[in-house]
Protein backbone atom coordinates (compact mmCIF):
# COMPACT_ATOMS: atom_id res chain seq x y z
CA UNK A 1 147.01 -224.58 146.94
CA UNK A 2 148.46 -222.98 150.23
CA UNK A 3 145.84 -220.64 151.86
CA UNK A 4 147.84 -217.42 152.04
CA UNK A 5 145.23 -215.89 154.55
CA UNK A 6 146.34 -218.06 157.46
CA UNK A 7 147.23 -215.67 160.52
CA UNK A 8 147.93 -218.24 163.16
CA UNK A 9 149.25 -221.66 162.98
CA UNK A 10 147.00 -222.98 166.39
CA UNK A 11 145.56 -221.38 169.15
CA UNK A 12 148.98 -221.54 171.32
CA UNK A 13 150.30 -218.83 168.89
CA UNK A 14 147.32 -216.84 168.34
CA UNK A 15 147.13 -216.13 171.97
CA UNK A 16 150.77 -215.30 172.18
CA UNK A 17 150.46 -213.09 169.37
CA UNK A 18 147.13 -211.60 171.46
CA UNK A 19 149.70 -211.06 174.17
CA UNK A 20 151.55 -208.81 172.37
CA UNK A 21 148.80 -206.66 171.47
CA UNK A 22 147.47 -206.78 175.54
CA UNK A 23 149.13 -203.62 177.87
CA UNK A 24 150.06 -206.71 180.17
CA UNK A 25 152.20 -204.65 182.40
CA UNK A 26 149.50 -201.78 183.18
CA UNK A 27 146.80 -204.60 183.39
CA UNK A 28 148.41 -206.32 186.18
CA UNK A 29 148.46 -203.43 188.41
CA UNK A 30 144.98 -204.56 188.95
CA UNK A 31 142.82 -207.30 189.16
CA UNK A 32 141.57 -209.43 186.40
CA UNK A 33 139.18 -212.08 185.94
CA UNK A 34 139.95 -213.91 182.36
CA UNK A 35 136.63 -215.35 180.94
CA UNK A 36 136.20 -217.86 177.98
CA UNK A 37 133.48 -217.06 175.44
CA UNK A 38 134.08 -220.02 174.04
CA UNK A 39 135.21 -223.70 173.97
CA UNK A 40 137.68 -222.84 171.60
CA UNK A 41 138.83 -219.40 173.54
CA UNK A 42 139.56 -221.75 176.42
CA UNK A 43 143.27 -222.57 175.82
CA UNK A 44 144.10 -218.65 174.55
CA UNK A 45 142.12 -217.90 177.91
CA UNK A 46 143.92 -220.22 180.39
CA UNK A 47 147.94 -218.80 178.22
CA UNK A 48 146.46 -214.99 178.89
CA UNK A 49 145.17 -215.37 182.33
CA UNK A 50 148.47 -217.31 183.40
CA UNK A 51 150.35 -214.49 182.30
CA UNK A 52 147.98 -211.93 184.16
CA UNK A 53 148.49 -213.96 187.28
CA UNK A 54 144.19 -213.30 187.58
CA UNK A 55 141.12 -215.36 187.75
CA UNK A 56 139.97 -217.69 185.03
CA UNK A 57 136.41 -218.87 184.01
CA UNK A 58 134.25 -220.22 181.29
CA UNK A 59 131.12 -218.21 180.35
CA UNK A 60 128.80 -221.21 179.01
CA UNK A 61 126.23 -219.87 176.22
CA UNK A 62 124.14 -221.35 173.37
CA UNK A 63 123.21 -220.93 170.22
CA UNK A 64 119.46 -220.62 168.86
CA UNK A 65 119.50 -221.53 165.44
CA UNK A 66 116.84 -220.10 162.95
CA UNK A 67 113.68 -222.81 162.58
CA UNK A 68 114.22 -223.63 158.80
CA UNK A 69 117.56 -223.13 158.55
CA UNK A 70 119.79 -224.94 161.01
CA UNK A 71 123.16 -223.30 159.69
CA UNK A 72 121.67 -219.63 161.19
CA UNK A 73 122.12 -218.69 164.59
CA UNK A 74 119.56 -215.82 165.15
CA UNK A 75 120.58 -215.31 169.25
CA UNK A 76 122.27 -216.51 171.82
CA UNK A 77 121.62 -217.51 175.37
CA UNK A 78 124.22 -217.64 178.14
CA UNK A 79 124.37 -220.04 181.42
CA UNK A 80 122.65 -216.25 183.07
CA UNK A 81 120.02 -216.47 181.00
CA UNK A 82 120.73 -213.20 179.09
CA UNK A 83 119.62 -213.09 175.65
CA UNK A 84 120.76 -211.51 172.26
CA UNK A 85 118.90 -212.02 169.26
CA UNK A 86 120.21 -210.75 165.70
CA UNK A 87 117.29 -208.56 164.94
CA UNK A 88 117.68 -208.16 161.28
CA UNK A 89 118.11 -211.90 161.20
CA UNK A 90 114.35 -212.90 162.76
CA UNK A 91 112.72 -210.15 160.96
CA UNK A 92 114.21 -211.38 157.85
CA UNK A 93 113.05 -214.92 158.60
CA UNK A 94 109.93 -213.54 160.37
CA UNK A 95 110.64 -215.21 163.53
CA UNK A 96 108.94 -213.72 166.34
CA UNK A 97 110.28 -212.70 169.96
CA UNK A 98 108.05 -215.46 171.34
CA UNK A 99 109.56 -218.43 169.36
CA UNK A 100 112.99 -217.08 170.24
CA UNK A 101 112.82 -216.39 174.06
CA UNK A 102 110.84 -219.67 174.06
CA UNK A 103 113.33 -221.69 172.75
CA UNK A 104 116.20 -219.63 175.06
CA UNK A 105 114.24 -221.12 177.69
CA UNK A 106 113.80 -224.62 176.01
CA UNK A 107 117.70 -224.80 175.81
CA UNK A 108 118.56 -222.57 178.90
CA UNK A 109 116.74 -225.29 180.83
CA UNK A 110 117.82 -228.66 179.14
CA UNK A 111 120.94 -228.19 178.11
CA UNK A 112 122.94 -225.30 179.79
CA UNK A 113 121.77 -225.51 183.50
CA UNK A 114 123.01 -229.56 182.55
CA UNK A 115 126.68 -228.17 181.29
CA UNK A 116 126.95 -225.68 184.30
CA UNK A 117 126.07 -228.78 186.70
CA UNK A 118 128.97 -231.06 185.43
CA UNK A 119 131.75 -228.00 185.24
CA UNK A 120 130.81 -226.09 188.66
CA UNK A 121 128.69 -228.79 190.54
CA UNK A 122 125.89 -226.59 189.48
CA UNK A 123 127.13 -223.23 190.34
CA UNK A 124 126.42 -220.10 187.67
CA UNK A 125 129.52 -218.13 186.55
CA UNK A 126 130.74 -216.45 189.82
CA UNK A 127 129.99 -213.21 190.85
CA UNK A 128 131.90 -209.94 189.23
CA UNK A 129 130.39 -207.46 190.59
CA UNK A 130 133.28 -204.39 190.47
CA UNK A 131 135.76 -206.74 189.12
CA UNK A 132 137.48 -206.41 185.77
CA UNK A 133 136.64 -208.83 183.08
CA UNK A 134 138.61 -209.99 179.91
CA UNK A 135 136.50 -211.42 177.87
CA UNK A 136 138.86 -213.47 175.55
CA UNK A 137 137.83 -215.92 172.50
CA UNK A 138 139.35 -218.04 169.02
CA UNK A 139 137.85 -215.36 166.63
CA UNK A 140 134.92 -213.68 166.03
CA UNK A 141 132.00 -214.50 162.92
CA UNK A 142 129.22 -212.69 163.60
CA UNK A 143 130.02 -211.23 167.50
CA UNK A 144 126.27 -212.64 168.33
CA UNK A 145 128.33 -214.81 171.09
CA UNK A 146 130.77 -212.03 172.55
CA UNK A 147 127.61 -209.60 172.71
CA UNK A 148 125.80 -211.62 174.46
CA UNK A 149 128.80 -212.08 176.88
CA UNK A 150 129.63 -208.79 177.14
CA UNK A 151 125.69 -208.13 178.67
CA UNK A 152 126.00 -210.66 180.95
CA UNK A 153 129.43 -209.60 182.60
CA UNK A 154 127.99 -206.24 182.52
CA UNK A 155 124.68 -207.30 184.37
CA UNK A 156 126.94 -209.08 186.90
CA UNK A 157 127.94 -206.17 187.65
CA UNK A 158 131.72 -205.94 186.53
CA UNK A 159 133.42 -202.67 186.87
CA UNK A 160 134.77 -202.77 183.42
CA UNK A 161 134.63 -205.31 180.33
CA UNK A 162 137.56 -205.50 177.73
CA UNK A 163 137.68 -207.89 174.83
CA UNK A 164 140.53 -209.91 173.10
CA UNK A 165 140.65 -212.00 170.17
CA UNK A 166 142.84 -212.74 167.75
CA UNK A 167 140.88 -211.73 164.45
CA UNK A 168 137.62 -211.09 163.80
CA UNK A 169 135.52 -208.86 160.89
CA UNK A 170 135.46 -205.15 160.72
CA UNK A 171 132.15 -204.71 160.61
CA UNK A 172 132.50 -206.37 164.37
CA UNK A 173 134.44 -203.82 165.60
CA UNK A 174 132.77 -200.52 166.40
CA UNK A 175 129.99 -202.62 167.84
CA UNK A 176 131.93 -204.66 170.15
CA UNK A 177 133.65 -201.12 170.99
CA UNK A 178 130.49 -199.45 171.91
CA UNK A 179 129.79 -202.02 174.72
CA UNK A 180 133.17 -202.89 175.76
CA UNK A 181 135.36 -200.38 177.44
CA UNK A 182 138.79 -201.90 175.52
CA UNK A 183 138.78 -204.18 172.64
CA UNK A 184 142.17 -205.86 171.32
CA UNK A 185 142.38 -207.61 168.69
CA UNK A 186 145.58 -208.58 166.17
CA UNK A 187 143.71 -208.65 163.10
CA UNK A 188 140.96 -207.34 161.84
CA UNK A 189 139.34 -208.55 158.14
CA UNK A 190 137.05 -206.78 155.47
CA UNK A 191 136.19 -209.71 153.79
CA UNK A 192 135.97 -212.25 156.79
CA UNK A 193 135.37 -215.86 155.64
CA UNK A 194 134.90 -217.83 159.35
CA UNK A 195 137.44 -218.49 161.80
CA UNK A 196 138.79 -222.09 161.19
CA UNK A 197 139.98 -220.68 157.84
CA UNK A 198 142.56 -218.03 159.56
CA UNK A 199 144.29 -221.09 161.24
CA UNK A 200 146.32 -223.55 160.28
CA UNK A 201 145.14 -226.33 163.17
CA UNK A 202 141.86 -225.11 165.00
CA UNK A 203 141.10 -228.97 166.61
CA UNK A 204 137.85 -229.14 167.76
CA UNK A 205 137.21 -228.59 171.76
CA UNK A 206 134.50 -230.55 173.28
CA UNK A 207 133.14 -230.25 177.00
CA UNK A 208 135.72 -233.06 178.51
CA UNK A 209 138.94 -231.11 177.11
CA UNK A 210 137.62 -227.92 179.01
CA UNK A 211 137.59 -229.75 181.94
CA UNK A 212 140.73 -230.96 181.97
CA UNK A 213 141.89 -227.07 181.30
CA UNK A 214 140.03 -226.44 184.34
């Protein structure tokens, strides 16, 4: 049985369908800087930034996953070291501040200082201080990722963050609105499942397909 709730067929037409939704005209009469939150935001990224004539990036992060239940991320830690847990999440599982910004550390230190080495010869995300950030990704499931990427554009100092993806929950939305100064987005679900099931193709993107996006 065909799943009716398919939006996009692959990420080529969910970010032309994002480009519809984007004021592409009054956003080019400034400067942008086009960010990944994702592996999988990296092609609708590269199509958006390409038509915005701006900057592009990747904004590396990583997932802490809940110690007895590896299938719950309770924060995330980016390549800046920022840090957003899920509260209700670790109280839930009684997980305390100290295992979590412990294990940020653990995985800031072994495995994203290693992923920023091989994509920018070792470089952090450059700076954006009183630039103007897209953040763009595939879809959003909880918005634990894009929060945690919206601090850290915010604490490099960028004169204004905006988000775009092509469908996410509705819960997500007045949260990622009180942070970001625009959000667009081409659908938005009460009932979200996860992303892969909104597409008809989602491949998988690894860390040697983003560098040949590069």
């Amino acid at each position: 049985m065909q799943n009716e709730q398919i939006y996009f067929k692959n990420r080529d037409v969910a970010a032309f369908r994002l480009l519809d939704v984007l004021p592409i005209e009054s956003m080019k009469l400034e400067e942008w800087t086009v960010i990944a939150a994702s592996y999988g935001g990296v092609p609708i990224a590269k199509i958006i930034a390409n038509r915005l004539e701006s900057n592009f990036d990747v904004l590396f992060t990583s997932k802490i996953m809940a110690p007895n239940n590896e299938d719950c991320e309770i924060a995330i830690v980016t390549e800046t070291e920022e840090v957003v847990i899920h509260e209700e999440l670790a109280k839930s599982f009684e997980i305390s501040l100290d295992f979590i910004f412990a294990k940020s550390k653990q995985i800031y230190e072994k495995q994203l200082l290693k992923t920023v080495k091989l994509y920018r010869e070792g470089d952090t995300i450059k700076s954006l201080e009183n630039k103007n950030v897209l953040l763009v990704d595939e879809g959003l499931n909880t918005g634990l990722t894009m929060m945690a990427c919206i601090k850290t554009a915010i604490n490099l100092g960028a004169k204004s963050v905006s988000v775009a993806t092509p469908i996410l929950p509705s819960a997500s939305v007045p949260t990622i609105e009180s942070i970001a100064d625009d959000l667009y987005y081409v659908k938005k679900l009460d009932h979200f499942i996860f992303i892969d099931f909104y597409y008809d193709k989602l491949e998988n993107i690894n860390f040697e397909d983003i560098k040949k996006l590069k």
